[in-house]
Protein backbone atom coordinates (compact mmCIF):
# COMPACT_ATOMS: atom_id res chain seq x y z
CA UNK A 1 0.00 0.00 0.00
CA UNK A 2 1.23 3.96 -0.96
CA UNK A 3 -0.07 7.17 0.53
CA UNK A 4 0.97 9.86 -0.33
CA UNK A 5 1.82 12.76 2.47
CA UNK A 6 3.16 16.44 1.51
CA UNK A 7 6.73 15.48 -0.06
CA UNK A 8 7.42 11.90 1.27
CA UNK A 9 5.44 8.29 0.53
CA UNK A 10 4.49 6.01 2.99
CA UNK A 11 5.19 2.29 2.00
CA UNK A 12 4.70 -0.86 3.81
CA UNK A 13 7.93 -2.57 4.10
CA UNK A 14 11.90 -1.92 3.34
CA UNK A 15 12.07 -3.61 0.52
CA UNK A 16 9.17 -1.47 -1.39
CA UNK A 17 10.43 2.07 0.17
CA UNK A 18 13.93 1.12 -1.27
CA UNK A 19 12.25 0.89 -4.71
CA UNK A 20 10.12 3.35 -4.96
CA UNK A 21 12.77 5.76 -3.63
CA UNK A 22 15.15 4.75 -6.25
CA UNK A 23 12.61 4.74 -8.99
CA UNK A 24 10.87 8.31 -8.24
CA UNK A 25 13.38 10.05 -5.87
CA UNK A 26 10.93 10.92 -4.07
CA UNK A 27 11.65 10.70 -0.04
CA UNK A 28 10.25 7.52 1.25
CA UNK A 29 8.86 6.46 4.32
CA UNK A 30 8.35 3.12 6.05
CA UNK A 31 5.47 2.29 8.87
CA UNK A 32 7.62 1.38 10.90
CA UNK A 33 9.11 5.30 10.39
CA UNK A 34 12.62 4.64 8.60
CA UNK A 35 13.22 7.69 6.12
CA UNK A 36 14.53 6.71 2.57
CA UNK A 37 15.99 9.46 1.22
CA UNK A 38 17.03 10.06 -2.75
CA UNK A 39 20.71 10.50 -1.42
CA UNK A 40 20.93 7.20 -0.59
CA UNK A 41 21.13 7.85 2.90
CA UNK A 42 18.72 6.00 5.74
CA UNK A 43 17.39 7.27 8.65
CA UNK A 44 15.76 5.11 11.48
CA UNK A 45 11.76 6.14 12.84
CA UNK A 46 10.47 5.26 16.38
CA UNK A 47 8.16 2.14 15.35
CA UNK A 48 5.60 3.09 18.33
CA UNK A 49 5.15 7.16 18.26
CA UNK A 50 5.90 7.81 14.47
CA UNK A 51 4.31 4.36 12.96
CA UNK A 52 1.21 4.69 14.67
CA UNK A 53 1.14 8.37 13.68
CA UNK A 54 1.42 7.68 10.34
CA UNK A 55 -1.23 4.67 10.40
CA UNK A 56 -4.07 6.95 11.89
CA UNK A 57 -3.19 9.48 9.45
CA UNK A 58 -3.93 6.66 6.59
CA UNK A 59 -6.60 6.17 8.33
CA UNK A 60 -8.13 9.45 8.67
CA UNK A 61 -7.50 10.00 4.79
CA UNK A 62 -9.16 6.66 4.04
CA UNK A 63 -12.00 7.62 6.06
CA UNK A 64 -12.35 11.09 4.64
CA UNK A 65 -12.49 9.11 0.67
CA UNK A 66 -14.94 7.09 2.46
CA UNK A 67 -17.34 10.31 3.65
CA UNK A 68 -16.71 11.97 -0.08
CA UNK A 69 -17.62 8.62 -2.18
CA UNK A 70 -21.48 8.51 0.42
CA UNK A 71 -21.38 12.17 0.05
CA UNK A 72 -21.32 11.68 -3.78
CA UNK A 73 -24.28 9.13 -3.70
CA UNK A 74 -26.53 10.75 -1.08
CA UNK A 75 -26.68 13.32 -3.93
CA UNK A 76 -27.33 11.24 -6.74
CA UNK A 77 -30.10 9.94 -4.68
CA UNK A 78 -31.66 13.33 -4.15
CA UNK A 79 -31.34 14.29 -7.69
CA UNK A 80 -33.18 11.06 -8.57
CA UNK A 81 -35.93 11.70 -5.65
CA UNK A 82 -36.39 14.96 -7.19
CA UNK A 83 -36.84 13.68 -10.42
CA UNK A 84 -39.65 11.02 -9.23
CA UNK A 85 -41.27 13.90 -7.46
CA UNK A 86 -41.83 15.80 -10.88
CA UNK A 87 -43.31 11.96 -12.14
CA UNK A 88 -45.70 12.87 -8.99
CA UNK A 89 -46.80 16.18 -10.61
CA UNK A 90 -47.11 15.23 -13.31
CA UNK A 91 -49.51 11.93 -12.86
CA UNK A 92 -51.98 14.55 -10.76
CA UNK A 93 -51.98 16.49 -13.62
CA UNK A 94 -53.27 13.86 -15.89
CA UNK A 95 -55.89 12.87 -13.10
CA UNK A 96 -56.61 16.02 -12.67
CA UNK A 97 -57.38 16.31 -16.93
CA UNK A 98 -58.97 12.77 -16.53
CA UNK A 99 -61.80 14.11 -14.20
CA UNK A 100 -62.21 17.53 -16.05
CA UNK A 101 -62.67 15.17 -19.09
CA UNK A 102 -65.24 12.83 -17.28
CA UNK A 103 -66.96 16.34 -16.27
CA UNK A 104 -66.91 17.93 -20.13
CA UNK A 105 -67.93 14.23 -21.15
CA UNK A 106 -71.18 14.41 -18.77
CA UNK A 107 -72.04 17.82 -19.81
CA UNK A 108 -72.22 17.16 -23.75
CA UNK A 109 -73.67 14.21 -23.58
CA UNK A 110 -77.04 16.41 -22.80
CA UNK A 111 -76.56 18.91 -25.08
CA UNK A 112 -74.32 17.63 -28.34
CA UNK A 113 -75.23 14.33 -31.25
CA UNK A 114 -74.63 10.79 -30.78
CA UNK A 115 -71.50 11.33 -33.02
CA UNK A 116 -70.19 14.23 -30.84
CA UNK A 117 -70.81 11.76 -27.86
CA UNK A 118 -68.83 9.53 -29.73
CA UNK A 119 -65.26 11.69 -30.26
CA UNK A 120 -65.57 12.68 -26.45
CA UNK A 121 -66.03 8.93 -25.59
CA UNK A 122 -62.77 8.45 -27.76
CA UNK A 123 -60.62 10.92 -26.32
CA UNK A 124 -61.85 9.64 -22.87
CA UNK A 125 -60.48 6.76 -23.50
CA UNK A 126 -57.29 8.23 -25.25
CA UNK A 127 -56.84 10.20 -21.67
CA UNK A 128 -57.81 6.70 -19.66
CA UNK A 129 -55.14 5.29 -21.60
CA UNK A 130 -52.50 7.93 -20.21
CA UNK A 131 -53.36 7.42 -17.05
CA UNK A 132 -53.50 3.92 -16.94
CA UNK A 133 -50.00 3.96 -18.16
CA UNK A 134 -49.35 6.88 -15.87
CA UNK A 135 -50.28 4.72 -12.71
CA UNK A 136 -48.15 2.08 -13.78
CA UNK A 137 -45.26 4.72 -14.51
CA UNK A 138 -46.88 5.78 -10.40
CA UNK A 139 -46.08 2.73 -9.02
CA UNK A 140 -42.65 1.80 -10.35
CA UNK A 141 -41.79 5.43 -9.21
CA UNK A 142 -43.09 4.53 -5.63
CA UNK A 143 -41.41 1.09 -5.67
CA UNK A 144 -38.09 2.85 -7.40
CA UNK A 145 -38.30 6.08 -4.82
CA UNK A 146 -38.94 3.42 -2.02
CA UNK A 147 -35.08 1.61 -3.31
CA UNK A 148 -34.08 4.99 -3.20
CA UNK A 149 -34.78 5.94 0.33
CA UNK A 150 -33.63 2.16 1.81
CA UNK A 151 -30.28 3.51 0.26
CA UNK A 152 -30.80 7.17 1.41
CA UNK A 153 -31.15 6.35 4.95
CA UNK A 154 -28.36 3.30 4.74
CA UNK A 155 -25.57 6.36 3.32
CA UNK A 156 -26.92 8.27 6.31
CA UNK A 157 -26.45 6.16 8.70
CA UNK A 158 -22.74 5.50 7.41
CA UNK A 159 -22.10 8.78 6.86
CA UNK A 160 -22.76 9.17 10.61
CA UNK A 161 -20.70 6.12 11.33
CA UNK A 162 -17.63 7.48 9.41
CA UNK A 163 -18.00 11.18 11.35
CA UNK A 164 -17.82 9.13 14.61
CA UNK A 165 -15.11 7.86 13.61
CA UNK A 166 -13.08 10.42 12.25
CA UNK A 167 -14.17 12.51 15.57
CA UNK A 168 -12.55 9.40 18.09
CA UNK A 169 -9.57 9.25 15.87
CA UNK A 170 -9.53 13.03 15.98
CA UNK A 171 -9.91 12.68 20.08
CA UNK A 172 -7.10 10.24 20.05
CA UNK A 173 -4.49 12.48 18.16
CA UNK A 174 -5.33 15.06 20.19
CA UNK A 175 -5.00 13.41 23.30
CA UNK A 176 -1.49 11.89 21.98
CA UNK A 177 -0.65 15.39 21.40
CA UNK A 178 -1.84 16.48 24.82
CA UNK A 179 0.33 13.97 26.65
CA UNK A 180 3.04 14.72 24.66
CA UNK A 181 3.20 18.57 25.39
CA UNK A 182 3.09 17.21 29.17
CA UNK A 183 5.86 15.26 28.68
CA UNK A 184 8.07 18.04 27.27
CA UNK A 185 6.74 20.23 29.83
CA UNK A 186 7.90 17.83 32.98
CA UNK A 187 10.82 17.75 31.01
CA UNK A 188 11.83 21.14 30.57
CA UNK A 189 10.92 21.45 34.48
CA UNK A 190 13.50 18.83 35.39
CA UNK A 191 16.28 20.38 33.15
CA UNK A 192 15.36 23.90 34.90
CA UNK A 193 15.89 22.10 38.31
CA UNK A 194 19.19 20.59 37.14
CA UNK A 195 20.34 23.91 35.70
CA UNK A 196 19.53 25.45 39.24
CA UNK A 197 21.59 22.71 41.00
CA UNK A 198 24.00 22.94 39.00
CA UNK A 199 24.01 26.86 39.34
CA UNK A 200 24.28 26.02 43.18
CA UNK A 201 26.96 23.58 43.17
CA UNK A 202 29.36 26.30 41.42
CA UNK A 203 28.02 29.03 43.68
CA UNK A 204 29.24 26.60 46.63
CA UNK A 205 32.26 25.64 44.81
CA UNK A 206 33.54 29.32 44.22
CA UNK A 207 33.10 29.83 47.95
CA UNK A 208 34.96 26.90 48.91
CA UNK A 209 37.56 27.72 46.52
CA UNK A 210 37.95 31.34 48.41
CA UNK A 211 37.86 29.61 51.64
CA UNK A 212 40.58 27.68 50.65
CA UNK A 213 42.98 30.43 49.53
CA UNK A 214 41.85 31.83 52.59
CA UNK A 215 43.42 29.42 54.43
CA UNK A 216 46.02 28.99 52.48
CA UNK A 217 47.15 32.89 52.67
CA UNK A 218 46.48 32.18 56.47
CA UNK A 219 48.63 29.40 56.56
CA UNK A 220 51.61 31.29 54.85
CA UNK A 221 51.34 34.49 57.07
CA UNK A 222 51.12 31.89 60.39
CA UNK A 223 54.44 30.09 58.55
CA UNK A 224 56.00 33.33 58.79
CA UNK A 225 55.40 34.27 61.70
CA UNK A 226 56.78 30.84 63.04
CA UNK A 227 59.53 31.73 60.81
CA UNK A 228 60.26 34.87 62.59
CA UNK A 229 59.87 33.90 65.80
CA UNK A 230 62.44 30.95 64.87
CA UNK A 231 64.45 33.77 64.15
CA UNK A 232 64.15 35.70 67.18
CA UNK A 233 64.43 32.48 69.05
CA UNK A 234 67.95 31.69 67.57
CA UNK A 235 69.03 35.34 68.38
CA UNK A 236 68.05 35.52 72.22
CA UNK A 237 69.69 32.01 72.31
CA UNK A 238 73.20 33.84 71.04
CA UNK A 239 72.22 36.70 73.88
CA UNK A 240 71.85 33.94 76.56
CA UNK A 241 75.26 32.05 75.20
CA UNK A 242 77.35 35.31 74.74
CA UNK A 243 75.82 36.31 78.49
CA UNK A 244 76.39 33.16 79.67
CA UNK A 245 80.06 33.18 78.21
CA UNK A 246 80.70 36.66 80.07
CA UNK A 247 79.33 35.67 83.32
CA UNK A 248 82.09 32.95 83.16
CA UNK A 249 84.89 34.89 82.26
CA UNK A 250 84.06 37.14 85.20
């Protein structure tokens, strides 16, 4: 099977999509959603989001051909209804002629010759004639218009079958949508959380680093100062010696 969607055709199977690209270079897609492109190159589909996707939308076109082809008859019907209507009119008519006749016939009969009598009584029959056949014509228009509106009120009824159809497939896709759009949202929520972690993490990392070279500047001054008093340690030690070393000489 082919459909037929914007620039791309939808095949069912490798095999046929490899083809058909080849053949038309036309971009080609399979239902389970691998891209054939006239490159040569091939790119892989998600079999459950993309597939799917792509079957509803087959359906949804095959349904809409569907609606158009009962849409097409339920107006041949009414074109033929309206035409067995006018077969209505125009049967009346004639029975309507038929009992003027009958009345014109009644009325010369008192007043005109027996050969007068006798053209009425042959146009009388001439007009029973018409009618005869006219009820006949009647009936097969009843039994024909009866046909007519069996089928009438089957399209109907399918017509309202298809639109329920096309309205739940309609629900679903929108529903699929729906979820989707919640899906990215949570999403997008979670990377804003990690972003703010992570924005956290380096705030707390720049202020360790500071504490850090904090202490280490604090470590160098106290490393000094134990330097220093090293110093001043070694030079009272020379006082006490060179004291000590006068003290003896004394």
């Amino acid at each position: 099977a082919e459909y037929a969607f914007g620039c791309a055709i939808v095949v069912d199977g490798e095999k046929a999509a490899n083809q058909i690209c080849d053949a038309t270079k036309t971009r080609t897609v399979t239902l389970e959603g691998d891209v054939y492109n006239p490159s040569g190159t091939i790119s892989g589909g998600s079999k459950n989001n993309l597939g799917s996707t792509l079957k509803n939308l087959m359906e949804l076109q095959q349904f809409r051909s569907n609606l158009q082809n009962q849409s097409k008859r339920l107006k041949d019907v009414s074109t033929r209804l309206d035409g067995l209507k006018q077969k209505a009119a125009t049967y009346e008519k004639l029975s309507t002629d038929l009992s003027l006749a009958d009345a014109e016939l009644e009325s010369v009969l008192k007043s005109l010759s027996q050969t007068s009598v006798g053209i009425l009584l042959e146009k009388r029959d001439r007009i029973t004639s018409e009618i005869e056949k006219a009820e006949l014509d009647f009936e097969a228009m009843e039994q024909e218009k009866t046909t007519k509106m069996e089928l009438y009120r089957k399209l109907q009824s399918q017509e309202e079958e298809l639109t329920q159809q096309r309205e739940l497939r309609f629900a679903e896709i929108e529903k699929g949508l729906k979820e989707a759009k919640a899906e990215v949202a949570h999403k997008s929520q979670l990377a804003r959380e990690v972003e703010t972690q992570a924005e956290t993490l380096s705030i707390e990392r720049d202020s360790l680093k500071a504490e850090v070279e904090a202490a280490e500047d604090a470590v160098k001054v106290a490393q000094r100062a134990v330097q220093n008093a090293s110093t001043k340690e070694a030079d009272l030690q020379m006082q006490v010696g060179d004291a000590r070393a006068s003290y003896e000489e004394a």
